[in-house]
C-alpha atoms as a PDB file:
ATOM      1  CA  UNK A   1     -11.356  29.498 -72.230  1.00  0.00           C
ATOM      2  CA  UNK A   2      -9.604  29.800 -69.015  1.00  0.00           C
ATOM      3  CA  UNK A   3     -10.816  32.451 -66.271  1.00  0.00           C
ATOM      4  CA  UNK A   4      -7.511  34.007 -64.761  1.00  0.00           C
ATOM      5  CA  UNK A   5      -7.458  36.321 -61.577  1.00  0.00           C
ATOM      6  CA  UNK A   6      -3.822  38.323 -61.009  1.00  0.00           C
ATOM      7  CA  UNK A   7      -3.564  39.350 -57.558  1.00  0.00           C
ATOM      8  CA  UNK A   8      -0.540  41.653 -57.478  1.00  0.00           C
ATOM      9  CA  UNK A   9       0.856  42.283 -53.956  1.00  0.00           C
ATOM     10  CA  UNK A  10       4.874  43.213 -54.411  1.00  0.00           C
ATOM     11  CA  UNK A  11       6.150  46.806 -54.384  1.00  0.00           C
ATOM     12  CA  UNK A  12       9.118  45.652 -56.607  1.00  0.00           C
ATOM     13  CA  UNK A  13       7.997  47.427 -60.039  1.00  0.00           C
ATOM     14  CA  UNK A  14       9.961  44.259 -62.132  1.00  0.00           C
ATOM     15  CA  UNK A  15       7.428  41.918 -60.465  1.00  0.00           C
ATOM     16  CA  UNK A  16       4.513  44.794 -60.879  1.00  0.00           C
ATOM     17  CA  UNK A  17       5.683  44.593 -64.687  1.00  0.00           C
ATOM     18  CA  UNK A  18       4.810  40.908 -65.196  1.00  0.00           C
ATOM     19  CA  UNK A  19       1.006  40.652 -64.553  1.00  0.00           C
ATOM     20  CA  UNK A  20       1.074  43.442 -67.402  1.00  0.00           C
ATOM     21  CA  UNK A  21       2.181  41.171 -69.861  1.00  0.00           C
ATOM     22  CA  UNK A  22       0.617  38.349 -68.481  1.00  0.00           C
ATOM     23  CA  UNK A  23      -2.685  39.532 -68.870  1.00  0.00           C
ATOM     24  CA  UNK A  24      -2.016  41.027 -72.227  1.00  0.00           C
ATOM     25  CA  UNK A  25      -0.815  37.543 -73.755  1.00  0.00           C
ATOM     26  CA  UNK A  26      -4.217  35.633 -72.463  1.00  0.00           C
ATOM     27  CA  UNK A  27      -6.536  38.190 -73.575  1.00  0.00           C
ATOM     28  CA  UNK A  28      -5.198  37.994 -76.651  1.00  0.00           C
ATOM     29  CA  UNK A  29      -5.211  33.916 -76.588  1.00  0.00           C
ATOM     30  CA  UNK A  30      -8.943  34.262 -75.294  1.00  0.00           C
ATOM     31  CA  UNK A  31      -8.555  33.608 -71.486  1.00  0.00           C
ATOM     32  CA  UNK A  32     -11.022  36.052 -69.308  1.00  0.00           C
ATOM     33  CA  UNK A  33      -8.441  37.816 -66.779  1.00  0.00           C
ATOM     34  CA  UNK A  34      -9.261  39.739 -63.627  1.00  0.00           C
ATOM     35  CA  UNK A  35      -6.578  42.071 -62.049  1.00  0.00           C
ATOM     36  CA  UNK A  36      -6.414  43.337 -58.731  1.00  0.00           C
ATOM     37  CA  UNK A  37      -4.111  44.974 -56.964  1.00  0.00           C
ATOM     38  CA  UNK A  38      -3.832  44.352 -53.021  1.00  0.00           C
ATOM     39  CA  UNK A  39      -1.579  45.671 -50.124  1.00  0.00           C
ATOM     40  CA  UNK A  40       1.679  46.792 -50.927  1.00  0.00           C
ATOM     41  CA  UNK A  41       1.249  46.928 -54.862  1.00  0.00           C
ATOM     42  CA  UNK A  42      -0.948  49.922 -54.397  1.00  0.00           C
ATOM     43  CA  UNK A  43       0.886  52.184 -52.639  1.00  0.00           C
ATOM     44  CA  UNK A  44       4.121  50.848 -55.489  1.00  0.00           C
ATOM     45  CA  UNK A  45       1.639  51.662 -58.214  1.00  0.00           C
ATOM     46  CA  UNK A  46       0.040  54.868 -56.645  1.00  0.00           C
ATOM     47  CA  UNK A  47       3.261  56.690 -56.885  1.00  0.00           C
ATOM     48  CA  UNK A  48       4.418  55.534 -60.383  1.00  0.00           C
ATOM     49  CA  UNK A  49       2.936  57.162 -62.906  1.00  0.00           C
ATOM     50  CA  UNK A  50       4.812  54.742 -65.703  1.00  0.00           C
ATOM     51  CA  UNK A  51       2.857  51.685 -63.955  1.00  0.00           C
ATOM     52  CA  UNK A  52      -0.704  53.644 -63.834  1.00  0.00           C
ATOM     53  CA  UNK A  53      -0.810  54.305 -66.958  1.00  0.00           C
ATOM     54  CA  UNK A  54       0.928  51.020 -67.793  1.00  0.00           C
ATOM     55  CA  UNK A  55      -2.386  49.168 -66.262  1.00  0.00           C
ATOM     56  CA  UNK A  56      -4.853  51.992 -67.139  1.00  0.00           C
ATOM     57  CA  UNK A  57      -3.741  50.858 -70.887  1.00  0.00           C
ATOM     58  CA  UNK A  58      -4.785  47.091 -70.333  1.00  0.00           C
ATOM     59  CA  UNK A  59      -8.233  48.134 -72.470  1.00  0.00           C
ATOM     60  CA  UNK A  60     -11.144  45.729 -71.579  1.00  0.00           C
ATOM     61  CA  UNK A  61      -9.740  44.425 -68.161  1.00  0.00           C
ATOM     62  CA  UNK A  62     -10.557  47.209 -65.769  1.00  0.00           C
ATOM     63  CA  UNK A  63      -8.047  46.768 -62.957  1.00  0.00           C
ATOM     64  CA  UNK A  64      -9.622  46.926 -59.690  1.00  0.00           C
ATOM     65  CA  UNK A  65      -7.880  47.932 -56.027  1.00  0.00           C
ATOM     66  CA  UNK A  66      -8.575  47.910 -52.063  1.00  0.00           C
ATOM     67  CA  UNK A  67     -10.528  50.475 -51.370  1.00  0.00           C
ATOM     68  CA  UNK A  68      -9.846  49.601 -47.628  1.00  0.00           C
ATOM     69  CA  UNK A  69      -5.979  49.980 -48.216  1.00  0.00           C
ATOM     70  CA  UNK A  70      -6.303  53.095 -50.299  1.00  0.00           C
ATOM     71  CA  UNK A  71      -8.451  54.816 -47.753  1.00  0.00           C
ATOM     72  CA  UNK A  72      -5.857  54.087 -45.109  1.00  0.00           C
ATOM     73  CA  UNK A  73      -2.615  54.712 -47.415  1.00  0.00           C
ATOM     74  CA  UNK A  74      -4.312  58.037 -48.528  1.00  0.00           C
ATOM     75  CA  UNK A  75      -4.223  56.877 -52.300  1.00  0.00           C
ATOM     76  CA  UNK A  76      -7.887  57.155 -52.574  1.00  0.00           C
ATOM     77  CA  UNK A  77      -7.819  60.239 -55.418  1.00  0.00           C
ATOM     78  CA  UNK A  78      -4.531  58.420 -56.959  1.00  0.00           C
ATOM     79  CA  UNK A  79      -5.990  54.937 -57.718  1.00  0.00           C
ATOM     80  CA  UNK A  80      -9.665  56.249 -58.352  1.00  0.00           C
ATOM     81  CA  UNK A  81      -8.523  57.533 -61.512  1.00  0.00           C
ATOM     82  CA  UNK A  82      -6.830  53.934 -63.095  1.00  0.00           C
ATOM     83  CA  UNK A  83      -8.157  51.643 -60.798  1.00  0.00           C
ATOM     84  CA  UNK A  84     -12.097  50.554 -59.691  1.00  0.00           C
ATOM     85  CA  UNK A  85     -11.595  50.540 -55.876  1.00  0.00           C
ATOM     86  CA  UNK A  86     -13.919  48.288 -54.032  1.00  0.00           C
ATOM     87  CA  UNK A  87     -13.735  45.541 -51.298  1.00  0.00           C
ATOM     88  CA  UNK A  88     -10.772  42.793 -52.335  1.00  0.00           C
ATOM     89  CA  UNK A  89     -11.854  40.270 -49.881  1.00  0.00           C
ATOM     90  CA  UNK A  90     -15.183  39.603 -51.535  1.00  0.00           C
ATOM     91  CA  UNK A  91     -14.602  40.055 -54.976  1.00  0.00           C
ATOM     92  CA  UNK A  92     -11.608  37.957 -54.962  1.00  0.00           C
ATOM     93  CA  UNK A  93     -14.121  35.064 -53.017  1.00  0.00           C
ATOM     94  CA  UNK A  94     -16.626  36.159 -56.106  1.00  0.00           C
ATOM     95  CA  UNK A  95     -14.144  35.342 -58.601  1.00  0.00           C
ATOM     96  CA  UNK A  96     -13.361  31.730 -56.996  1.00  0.00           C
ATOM     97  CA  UNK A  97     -16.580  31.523 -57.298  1.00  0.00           C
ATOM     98  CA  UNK A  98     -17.419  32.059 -60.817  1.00  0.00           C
ATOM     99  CA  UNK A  99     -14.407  29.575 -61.248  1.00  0.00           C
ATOM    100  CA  UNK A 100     -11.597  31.898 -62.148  1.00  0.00           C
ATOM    101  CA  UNK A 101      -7.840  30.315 -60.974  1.00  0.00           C
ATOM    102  CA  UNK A 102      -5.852  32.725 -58.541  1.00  0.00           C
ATOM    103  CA  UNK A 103      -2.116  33.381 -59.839  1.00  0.00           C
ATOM    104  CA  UNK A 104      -0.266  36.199 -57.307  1.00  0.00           C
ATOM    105  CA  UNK A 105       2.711  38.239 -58.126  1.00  0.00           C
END
């Protein structure tokens, strides 16, 4: 099994598309994925409601978020309902941890 972590940072919605799929395809081969969306992405994601329900829908991943960005974006009540907010920075240092491989979009 491989351990995958998707940090999504782009606002472009094809590239916020692909980490979708992505982590679809290795759950279903097995692989554990994390997703997290950082910076840019959430503000992209915030105001799409295609893409939150689009990652709401990836089932046993729970998508997480910056709570520091969404507090200072104002997408706090947007991304709280699709999206566990919490510190980036040290989960994504957690997940290196635990051995999971980094892949950004």
């Amino acid at each position: 099994m491989v351990k995958i972590l998707l940090i999504v940072m782009s606002a472009d919605e094809e590239k916020l598309m692909m980490p979708l799929h992505f982590s679809k395809n290795q759950t279903e081969a097995g692989n554990e994925v994390r997703v997290v969306l950082w910076g840019p992405s959430e503000k992209a994601v915030a105001n799409n409601e295609v893409l939150q329900e689009s990652y709401s829908a990836l089932g046993a991943i729970k998508p997480k978020a910056c709570i520091n960005t969404a507090k200072a974006q104002g997408l706090t009540e947007k991304l709280s309902k699709n999206f566990e907010l919490l510190p980036v920075g040290a989960y994504i240092a957690k997940s290196i941890e635990e051995g999971f491989e980094v892949i950004t979009f």
